[in-house]
Protein backbone atom coordinates (compact mmCIF):
# COMPACT_ATOMS: atom_id res chain seq x y z
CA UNK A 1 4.36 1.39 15.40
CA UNK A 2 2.55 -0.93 17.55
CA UNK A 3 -1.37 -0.42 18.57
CA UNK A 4 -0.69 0.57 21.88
CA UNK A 5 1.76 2.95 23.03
CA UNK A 6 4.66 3.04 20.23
CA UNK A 7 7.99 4.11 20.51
CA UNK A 8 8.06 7.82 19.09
CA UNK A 9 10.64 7.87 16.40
CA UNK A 10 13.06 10.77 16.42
CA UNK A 11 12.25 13.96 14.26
CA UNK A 12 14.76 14.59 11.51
CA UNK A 13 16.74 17.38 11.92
CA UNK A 14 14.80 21.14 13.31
CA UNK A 15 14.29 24.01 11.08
CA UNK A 16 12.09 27.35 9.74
CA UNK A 17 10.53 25.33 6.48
CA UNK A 18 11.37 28.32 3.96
CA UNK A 19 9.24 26.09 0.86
CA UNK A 20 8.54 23.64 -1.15
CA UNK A 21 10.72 22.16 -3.56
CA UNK A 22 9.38 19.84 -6.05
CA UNK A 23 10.16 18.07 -9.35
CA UNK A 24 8.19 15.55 -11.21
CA UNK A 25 10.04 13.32 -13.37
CA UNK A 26 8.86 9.76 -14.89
CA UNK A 27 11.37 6.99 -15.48
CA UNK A 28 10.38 3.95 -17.80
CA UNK A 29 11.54 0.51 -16.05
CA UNK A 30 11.34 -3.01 -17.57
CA UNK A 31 8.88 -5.49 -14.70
CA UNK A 32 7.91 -8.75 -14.88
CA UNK A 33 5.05 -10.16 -14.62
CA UNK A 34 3.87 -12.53 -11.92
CA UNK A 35 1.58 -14.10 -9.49
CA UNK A 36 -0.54 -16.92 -9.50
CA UNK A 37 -4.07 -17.86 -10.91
CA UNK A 38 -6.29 -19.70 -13.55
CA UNK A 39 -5.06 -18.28 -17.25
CA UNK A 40 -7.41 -18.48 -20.54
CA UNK A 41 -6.16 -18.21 -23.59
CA UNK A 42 -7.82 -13.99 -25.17
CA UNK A 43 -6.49 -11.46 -27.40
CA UNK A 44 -4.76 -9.20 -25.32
CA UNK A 45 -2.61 -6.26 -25.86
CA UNK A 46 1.33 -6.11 -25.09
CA UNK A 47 2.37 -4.77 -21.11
CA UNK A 48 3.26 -1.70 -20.31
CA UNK A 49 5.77 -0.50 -18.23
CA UNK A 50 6.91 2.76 -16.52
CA UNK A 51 6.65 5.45 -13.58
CA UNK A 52 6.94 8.58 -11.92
CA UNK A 53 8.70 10.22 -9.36
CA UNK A 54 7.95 13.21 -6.98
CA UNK A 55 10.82 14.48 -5.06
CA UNK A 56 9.96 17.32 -2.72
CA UNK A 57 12.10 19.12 -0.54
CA UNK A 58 9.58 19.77 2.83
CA UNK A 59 12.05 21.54 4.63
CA UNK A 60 15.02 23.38 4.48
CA UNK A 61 17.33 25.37 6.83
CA UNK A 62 20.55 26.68 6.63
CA UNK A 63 22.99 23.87 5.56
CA UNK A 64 20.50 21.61 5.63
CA UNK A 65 17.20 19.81 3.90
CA UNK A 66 14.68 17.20 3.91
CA UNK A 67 13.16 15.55 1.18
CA UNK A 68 10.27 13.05 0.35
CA UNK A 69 10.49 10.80 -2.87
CA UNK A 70 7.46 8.70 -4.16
CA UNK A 71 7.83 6.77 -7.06
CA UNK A 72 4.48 5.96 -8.61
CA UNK A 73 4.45 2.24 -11.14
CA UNK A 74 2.39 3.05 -14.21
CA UNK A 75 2.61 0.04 -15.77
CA UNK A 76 0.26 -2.80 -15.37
CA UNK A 77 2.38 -5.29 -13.71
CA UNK A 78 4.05 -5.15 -10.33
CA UNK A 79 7.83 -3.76 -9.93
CA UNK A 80 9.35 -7.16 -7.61
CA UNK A 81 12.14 -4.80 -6.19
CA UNK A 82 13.59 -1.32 -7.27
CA UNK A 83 16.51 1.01 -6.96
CA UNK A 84 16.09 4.96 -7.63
CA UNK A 85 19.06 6.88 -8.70
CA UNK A 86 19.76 10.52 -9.54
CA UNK A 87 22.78 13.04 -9.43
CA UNK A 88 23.10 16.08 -7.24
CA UNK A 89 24.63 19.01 -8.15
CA UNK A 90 24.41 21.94 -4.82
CA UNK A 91 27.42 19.51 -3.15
CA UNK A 92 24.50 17.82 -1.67
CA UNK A 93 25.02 14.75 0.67
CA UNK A 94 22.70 12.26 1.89
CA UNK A 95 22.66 11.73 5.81
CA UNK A 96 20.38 9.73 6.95
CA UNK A 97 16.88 7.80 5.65
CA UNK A 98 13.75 6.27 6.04
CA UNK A 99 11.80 3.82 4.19
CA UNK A 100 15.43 2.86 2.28
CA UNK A 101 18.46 2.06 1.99
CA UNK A 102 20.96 4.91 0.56
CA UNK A 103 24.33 5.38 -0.62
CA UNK A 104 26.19 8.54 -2.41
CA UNK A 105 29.28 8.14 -3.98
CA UNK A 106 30.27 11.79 -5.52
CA UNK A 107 27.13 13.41 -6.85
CA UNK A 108 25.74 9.91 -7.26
CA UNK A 109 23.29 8.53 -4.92
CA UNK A 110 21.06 5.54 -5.31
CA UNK A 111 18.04 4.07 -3.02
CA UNK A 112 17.43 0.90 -2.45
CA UNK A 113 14.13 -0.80 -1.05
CA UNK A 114 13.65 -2.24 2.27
CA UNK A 115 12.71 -6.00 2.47
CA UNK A 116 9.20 -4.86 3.37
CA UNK A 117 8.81 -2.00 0.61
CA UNK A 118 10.25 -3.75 -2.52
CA UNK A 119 7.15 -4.41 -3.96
CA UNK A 120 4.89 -1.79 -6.41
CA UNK A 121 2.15 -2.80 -7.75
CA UNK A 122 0.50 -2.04 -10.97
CA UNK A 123 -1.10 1.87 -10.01
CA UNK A 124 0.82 1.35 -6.85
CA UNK A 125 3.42 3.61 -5.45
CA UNK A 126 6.61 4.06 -2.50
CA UNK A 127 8.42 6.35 -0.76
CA UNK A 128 10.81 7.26 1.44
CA UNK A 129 12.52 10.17 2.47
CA UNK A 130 16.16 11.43 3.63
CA UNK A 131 17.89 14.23 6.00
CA UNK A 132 20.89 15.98 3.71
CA UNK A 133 23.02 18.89 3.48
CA UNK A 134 23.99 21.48 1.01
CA UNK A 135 26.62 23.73 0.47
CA UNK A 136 25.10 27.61 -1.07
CA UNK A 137 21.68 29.08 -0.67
CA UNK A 138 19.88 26.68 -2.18
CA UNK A 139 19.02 22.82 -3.02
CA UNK A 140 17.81 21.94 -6.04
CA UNK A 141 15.85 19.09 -7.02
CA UNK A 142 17.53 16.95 -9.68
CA UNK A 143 16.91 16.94 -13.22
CA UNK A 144 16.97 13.36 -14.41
CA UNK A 145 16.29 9.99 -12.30
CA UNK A 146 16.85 6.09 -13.39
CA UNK A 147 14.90 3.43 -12.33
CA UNK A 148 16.08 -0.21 -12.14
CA UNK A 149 18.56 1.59 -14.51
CA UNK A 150 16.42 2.90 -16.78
CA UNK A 151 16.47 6.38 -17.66
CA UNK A 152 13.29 8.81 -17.22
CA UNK A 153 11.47 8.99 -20.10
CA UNK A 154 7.74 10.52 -19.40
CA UNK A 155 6.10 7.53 -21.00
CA UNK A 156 5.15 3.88 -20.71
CA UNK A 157 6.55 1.41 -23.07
CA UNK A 158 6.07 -2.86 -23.68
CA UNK A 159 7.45 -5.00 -22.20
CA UNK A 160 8.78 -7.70 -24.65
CA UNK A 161 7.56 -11.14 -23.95
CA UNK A 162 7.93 -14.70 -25.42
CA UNK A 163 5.14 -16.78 -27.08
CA UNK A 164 3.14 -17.59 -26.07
CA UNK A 165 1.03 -13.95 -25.92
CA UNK A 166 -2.62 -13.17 -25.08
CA UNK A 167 -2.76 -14.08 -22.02
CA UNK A 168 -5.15 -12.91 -19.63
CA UNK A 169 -6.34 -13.89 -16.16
CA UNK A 170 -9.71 -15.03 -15.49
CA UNK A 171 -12.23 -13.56 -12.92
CA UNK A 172 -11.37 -13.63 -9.12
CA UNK A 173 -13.62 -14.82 -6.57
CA UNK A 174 -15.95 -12.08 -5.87
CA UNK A 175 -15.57 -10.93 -2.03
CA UNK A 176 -18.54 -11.97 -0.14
CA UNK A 177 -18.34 -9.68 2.98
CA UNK A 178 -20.21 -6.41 2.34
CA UNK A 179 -22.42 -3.77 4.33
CA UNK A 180 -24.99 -5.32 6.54
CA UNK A 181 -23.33 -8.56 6.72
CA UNK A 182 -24.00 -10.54 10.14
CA UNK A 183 -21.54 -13.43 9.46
CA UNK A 184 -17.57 -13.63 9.39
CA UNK A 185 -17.29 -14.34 5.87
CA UNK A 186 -14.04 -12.89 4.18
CA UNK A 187 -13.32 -13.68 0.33
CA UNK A 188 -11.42 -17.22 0.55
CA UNK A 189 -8.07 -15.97 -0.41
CA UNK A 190 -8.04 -13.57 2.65
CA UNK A 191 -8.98 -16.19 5.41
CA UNK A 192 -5.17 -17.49 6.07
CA UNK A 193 -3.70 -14.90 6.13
CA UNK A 194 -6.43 -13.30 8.48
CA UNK A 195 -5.85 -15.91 10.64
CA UNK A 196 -2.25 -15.52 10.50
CA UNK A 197 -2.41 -12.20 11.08
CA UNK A 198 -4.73 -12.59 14.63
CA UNK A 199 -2.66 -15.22 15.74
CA UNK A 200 0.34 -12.97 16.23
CA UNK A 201 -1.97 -10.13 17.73
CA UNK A 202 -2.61 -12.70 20.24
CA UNK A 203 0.55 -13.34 20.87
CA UNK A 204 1.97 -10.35 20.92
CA UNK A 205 -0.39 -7.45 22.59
CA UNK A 206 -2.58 -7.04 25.32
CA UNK A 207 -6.26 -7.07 24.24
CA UNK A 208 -7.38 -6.81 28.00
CA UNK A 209 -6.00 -2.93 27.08
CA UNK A 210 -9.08 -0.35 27.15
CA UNK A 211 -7.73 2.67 25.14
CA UNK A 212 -8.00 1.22 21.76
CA UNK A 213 -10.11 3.76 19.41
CA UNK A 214 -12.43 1.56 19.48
CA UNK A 215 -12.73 2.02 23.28
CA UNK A 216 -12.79 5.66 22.64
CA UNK A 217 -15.44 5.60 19.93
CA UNK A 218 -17.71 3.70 22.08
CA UNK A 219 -17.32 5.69 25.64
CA UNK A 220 -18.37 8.57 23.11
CA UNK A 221 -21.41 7.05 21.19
CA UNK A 222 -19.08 7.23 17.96
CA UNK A 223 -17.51 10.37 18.08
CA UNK A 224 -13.92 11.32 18.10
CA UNK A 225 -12.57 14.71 19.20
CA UNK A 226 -8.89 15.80 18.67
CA UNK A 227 -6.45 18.47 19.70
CA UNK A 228 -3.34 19.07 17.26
CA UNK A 229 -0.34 19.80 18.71
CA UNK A 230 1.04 22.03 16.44
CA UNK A 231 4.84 21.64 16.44
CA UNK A 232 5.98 24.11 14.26
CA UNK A 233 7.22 27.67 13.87
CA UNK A 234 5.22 27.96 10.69
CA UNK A 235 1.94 29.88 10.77
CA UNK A 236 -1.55 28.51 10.37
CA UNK A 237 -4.59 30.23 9.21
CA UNK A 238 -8.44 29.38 9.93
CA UNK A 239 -9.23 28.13 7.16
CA UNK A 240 -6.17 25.43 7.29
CA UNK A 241 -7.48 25.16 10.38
CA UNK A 242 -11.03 24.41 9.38
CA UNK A 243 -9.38 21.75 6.17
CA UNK A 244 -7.82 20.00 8.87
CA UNK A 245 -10.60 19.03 10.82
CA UNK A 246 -12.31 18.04 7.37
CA UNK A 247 -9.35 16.23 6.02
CA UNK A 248 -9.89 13.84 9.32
CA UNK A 249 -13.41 13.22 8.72
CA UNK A 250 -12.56 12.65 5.14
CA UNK A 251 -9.65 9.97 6.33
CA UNK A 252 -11.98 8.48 8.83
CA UNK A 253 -14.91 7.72 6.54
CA UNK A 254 -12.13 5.69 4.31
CA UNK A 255 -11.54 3.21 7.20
CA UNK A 256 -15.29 3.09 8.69
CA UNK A 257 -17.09 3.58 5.59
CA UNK A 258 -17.18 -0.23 5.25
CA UNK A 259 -17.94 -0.86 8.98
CA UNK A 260 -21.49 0.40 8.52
CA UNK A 261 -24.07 -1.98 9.27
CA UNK A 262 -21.78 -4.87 9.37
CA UNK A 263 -21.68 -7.56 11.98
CA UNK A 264 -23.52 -5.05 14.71
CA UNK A 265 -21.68 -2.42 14.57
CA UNK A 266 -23.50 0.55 15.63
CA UNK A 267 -22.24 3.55 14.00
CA UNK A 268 -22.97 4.56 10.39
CA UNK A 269 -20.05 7.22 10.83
CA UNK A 270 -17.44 8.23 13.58
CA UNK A 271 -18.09 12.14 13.44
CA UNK A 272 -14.41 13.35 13.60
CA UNK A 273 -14.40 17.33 15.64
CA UNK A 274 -11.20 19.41 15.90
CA UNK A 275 -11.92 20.92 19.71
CA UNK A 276 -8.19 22.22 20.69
CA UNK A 277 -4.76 23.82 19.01
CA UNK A 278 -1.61 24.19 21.01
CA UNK A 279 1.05 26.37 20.01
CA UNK A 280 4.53 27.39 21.63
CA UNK A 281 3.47 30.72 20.52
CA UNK A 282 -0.29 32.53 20.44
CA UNK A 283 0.86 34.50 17.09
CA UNK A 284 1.57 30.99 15.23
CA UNK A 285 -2.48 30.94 15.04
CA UNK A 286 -3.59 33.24 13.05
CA UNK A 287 -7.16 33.81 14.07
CA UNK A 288 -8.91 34.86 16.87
CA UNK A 289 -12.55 33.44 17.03
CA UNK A 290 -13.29 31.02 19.65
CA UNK A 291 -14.03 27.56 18.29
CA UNK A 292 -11.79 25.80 19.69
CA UNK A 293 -9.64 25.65 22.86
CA UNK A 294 -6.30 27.22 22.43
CA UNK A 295 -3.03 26.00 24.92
CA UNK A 296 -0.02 28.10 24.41
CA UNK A 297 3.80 27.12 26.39
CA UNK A 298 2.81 23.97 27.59
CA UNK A 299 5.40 21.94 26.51
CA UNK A 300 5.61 18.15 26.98
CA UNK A 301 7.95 16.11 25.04
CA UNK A 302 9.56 19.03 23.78
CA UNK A 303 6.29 19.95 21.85
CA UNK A 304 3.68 21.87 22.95
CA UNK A 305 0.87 19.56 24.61
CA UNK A 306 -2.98 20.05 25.21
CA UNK A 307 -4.37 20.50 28.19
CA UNK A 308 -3.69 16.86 30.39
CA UNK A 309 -6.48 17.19 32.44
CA UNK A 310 -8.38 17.35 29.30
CA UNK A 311 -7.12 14.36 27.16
CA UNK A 312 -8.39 10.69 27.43
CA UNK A 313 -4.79 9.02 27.29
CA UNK A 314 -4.46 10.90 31.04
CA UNK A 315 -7.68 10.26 31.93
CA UNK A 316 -9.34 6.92 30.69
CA UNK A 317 -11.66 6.77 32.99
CA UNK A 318 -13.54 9.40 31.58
CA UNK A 319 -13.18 11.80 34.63
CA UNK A 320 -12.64 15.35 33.16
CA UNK A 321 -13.50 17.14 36.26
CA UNK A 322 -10.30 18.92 36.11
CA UNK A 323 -10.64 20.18 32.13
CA UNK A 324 -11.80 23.93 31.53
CA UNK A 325 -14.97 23.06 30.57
CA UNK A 326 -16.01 19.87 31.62
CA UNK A 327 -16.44 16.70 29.37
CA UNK A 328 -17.54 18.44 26.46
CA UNK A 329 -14.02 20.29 25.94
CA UNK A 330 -12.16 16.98 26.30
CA UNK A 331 -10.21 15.41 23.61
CA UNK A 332 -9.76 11.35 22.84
CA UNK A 333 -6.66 12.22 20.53
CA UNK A 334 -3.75 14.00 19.42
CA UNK A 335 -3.22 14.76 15.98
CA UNK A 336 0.87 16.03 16.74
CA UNK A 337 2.25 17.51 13.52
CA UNK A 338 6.29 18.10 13.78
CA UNK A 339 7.93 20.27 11.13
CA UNK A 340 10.58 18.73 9.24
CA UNK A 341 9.39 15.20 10.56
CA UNK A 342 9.69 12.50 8.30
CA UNK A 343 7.61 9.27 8.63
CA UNK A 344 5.02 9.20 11.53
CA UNK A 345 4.07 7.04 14.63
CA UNK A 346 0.59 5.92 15.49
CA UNK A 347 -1.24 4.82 18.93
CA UNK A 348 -3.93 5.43 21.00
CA UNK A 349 -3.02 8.87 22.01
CA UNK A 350 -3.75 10.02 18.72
CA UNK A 351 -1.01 10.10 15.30
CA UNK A 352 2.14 11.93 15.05
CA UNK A 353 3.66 13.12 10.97
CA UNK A 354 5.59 15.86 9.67
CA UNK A 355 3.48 19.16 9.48
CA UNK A 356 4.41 19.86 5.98
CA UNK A 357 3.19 16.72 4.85
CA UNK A 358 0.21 16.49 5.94
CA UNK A 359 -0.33 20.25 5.42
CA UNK A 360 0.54 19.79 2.00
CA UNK A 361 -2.02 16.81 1.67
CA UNK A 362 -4.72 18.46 2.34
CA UNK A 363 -6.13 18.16 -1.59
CA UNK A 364 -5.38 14.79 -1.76
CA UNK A 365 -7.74 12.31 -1.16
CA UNK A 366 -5.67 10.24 0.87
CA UNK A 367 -2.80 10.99 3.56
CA UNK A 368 -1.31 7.80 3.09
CA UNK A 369 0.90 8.08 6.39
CA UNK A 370 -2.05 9.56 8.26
CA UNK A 371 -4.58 6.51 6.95
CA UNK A 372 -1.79 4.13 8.12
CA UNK A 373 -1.20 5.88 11.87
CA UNK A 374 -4.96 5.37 12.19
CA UNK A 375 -5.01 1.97 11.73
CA UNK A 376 -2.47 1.22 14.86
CA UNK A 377 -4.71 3.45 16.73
CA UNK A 378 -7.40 1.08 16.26
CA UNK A 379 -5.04 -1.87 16.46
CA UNK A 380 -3.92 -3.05 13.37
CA UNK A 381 0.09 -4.36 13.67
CA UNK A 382 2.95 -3.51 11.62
CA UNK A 383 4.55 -5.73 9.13
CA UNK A 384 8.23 -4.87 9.12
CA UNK A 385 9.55 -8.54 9.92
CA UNK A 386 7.05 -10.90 8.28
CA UNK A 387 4.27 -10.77 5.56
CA UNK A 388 1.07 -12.59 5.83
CA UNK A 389 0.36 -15.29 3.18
CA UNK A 390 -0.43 -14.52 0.12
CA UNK A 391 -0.50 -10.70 0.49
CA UNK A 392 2.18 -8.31 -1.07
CA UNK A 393 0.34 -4.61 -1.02
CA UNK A 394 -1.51 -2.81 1.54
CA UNK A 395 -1.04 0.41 4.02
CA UNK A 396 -0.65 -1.51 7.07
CA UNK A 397 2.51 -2.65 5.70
CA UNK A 398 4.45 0.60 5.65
CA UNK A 399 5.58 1.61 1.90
CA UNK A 400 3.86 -0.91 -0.20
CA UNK A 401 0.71 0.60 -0.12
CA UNK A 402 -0.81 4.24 -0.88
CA UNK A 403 -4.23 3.53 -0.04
CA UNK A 404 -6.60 1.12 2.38
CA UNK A 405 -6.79 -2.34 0.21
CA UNK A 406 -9.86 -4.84 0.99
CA UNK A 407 -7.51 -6.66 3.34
CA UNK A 408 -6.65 -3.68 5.53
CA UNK A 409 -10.32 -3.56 5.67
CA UNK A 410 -11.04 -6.84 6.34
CA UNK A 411 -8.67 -6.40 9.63
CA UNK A 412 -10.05 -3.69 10.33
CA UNK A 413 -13.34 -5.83 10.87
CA UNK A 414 -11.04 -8.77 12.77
CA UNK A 415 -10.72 -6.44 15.55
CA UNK A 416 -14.67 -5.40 15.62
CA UNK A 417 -15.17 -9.01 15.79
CA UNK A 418 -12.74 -10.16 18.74
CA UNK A 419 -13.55 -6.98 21.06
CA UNK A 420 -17.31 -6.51 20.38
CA UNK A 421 -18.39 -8.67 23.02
CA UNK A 422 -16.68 -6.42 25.48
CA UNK A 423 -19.28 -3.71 24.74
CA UNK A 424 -22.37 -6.15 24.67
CA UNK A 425 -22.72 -6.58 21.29
């Protein structure tokens, strides 16, 4: 979705979330190596190939089911394109997907990857995920999995090459950009593609637009407060609660971490505060201190909504007279979690996922969709029709990336560096 104000992609299909289905399998798959560089002549030991896959059903309802599937590429070279298949055996059927292309045939099914998700690299992973229906009680996960036509195995194995062998690849060029760095500087490899890549914000977006978070962080002195609209008929404790609001600060200090002390930026961290739930139901939040603001039946969007006269998207010029509280019980952003939602959107009004997921993430180090909503919200583009030279992997283009890379970084600076000047730096 774009930086701005993003089209809200439809929910998959409603339902009561009854568990969590999951089964780990690893497939072995046959990749090639490639890319470009100097080469020396070393000892070096054979390639390996092979990966995993996690298929989890996140919701299910009578009839119906939704699953995520993330195929993970142990090897150590990158996997150029790839096609999952597996057999169902509750009279499943696929109906619709995201983040692939599917097609069943009896119990067969296979996924293919989008033109902007076909690479993996080495460590790297994908997924997408799927709307079906069963016939029974239940819907299992299945058994076995093949990838590139390869069946699971559980274990990495060579890759057969030709002489000659021992290969390796020398040394990169060491980035030069780093904390407390004045100049614009990036490693030499990323400065096409950075250009590329602020050309088309140019040409494409507003930048005289004054909701960006980084408008937000600095009408607040580098603090961001959000309300989660908590779409859900599930149940939520405090201390979820309370791991939410820490999972954001964790998520934030990925993307800003590297900010700190470079090129006058002011902030050595964007404190990240959880001020507001709302609910379609007061019994949905199960606690009853009073730590944060709590808006029950107001429904906008057909989800329930915080308090308007409290939320910076209705009110950018910072005039919260009408909030319950004043300024200090506004919020800058939504953090909207949808049950059964698959994929997410991303603006300035905050970042919308499937409850579940990001539920579910809450031990993970990353929330890859969550760390890639972010980044629209402070600007950074979407790559679903064209690539930037040069670069394959990283979470601003959706699938082919788990984690922020040094480029998503390095655009994340870009956009310091254009719209600084607008707040006299």
């Amino acid at each position: 979705m774009g930086p701005a104000l993003p089209d809200t992609p439809s929910p998959a299909p409603p339902g009561r979330a009854r568990r969590r289905l999951r089964a780990v399998v690893a497939a072995s798959a046959a990749v090639a190596a490639c890319g470009a560089g100097a080469f020396t002549i070393a000892n070096a030991s054979a390639a390996e190939a092979g990966c995993a896959v996690d298929y989890q059903v996140t919701a299910q309802w009578p009839g119906g089911f939704n699953a995520d599937v993330a195929i993970t590429n142990l090897g150590d070279a990158p996997i150029d394109t790839w096609r999952l298949e597996w057999n169902f055996t509750d009279g499943q059927r696929v109906q619709n997907a995201w983040n692939a292309k599917t097609a069943q045939s009896g119990t067969r099914v296979s996924a293919d990857a989008e033109a902007y998700n076909g690479r993996v690299p080495a460590a790297g992973s994908v997924s997408f995920g799927f709307s079906g229906t069963f016939s029974g009680d239940e819907t299992s996960a299945p058994e076995t999995f093949w990838l590139n036509g390869d069946e699971c195995t559980g274990d990495t194995e060579p890759v057969p090459t030709d002489p000659p062998t021992n290969v390796t690849e020398e040394p990169t060029e060491e980035p030069t950009g780093g904390t407390g760095q004045d100049e614009w500087n990036p490693p030499s490899n990323l400065v096409q593609p950075l250009d590329e890549v602020w050309a088309h914000v140019e040409d494409t977006y507003n930048l005289n637009f004054r909701n960006f978070g980084w408008d937000q962080i600095m009408a607040t002195g580098g603090t961001i407060d959000y309300c989660v609209r908590w779409d859900s008929q599930n149940t939520v404790n405090a201390q979820t609660r309370d791991a939410i609001e820490a999972k954001l600060q964790d998520q934030y200090d990925l993307w800003f971490d590297q900010m700190a002390g470079w090129s006058e930026f002011p902030f050595d961290q964007i404190e990240v505060n959880v001020v507001g739930w709302a609910a379609r139901d007061r019994n949905l939040l199960q606690w009853s201190d009073d730590s944060v603001d709590v808006y029950i039946g107001d429904i906008r969007e057909n989800a329930p909504q915080c308090s308007e006269d409290c939320g910076r998207f209705f009110h950018q010029d910072g005039n919260y007279s009408q909030c319950p509280g004043g300024e200090t019980h506004h919020y800058d952003q939504s953090l909207w979690l949808t049950q059964g939602m698959g994929g997410g959107a991303g603006g300035d009004w905050g970042q919308r996922m499937g409850q579940e997921y990001f539920v579910n993430s809450l031990n993970s180090s990353q929330i890859t969709i969550y760390l890639h909503e972010l980044g629209h919200t402070f600007g950074l583009d979407d790559f679903y029709d064209w690539t930037p030279s040069g670069q394959c992997c990283f979470i601003m283009l959706a699938g082919s990336s788990s984690t922020i890379t040094e480029f998503d970084q390095w655009m994340l600076r870009d956009w310091w560096r254009h719209l600084k000047s607008r707040y006299g730096y």
